[in-house]
Protein backbone atom coordinates (compact mmCIF):
# COMPACT_ATOMS: atom_id res chain seq x y z
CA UNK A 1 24.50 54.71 -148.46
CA UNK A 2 26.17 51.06 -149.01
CA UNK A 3 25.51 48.28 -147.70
CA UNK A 4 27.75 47.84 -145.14
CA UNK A 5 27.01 51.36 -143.33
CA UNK A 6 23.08 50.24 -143.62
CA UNK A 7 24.07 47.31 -142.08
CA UNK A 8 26.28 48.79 -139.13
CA UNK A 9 23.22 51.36 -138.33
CA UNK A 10 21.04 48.81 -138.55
CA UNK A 11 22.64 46.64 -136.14
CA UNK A 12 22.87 49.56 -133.41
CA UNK A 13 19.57 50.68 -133.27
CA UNK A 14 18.40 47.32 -133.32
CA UNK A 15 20.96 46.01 -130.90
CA UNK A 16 22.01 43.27 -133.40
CA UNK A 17 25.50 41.91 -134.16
CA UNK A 18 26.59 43.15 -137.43
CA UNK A 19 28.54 39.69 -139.35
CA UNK A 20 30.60 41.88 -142.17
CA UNK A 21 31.28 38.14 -144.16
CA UNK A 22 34.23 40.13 -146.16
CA UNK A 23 35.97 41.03 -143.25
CA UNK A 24 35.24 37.69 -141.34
CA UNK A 25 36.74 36.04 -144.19
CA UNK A 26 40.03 38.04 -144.60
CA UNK A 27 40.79 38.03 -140.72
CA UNK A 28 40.00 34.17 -140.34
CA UNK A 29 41.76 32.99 -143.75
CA UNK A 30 38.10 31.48 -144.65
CA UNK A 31 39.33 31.42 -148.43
CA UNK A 32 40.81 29.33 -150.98
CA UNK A 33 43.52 32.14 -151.61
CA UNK A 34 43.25 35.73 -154.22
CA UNK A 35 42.05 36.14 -157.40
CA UNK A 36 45.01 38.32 -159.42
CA UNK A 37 42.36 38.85 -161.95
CA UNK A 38 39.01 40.10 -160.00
CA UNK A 39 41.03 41.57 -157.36
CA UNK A 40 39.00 39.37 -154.14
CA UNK A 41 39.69 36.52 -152.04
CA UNK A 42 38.26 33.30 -153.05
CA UNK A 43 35.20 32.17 -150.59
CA UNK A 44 35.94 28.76 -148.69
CA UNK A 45 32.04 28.58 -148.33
CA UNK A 46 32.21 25.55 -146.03
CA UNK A 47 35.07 26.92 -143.88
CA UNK A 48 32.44 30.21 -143.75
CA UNK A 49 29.67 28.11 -142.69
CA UNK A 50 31.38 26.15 -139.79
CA UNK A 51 33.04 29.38 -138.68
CA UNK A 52 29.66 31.25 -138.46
CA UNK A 53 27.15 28.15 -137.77
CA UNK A 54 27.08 28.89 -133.94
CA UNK A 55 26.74 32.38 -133.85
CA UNK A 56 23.94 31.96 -136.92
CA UNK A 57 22.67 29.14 -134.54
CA UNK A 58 21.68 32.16 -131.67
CA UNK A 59 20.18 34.57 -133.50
CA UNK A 60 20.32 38.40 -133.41
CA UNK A 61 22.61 38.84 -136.80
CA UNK A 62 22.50 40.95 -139.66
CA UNK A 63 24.76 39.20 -142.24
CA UNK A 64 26.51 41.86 -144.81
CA UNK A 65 27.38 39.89 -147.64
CA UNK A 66 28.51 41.56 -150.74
CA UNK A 67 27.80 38.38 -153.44
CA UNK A 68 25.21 37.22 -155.60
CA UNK A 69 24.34 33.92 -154.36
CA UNK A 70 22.30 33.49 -151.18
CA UNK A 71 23.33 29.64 -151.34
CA UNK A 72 26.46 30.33 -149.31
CA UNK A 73 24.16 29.76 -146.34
CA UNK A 74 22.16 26.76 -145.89
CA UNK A 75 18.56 27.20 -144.83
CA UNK A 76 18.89 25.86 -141.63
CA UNK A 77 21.78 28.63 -141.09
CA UNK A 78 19.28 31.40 -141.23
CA UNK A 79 15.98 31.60 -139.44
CA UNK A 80 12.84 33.50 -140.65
CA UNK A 81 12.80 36.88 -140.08
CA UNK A 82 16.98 36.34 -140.76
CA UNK A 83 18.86 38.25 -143.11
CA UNK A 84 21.37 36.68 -145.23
């Protein structure tokens, strides 16, 4: 099982929202434009931020993020007991 599907059964039986970042990112244009080469969209981190920063700001979230660095979100974005 990926991480996506463990996220979106996660977020049912906990009665969570499920944040898929990819598809947040395509639908909202939260990127600096596509990379030919890798084949992805280029993160806009701080559009990302200021996009999620209220609904990070209530709680309740699993984020599915499929990168490497955890940095994308600034401490303050995700409480203890978060998931980022």
């Amino acid at each position: 099982m990926g991480k996506t599907s463990m996220a979106s059964l996660l977020t049912k039986a906990a009665h969570l929202c499920h944040i898929n970042v990819g598809e947040v990112v395509k639908e909202k244009h939260l990127h600096d434009g596509w990379d030919p080469d890798l084949l992805f969209h280029i993160l806009n981190e701080d559009l990302l931020c200021n996009k999620l920063e209220e609904r990070m700001k209530r709680g309740g979230n699993i984020v599915d993020y499929h990168g490497c660095d955890s940095r994308v979100f600034p401490r303050e974005m995700v409480r203890s007991g978060g998931s980022a």
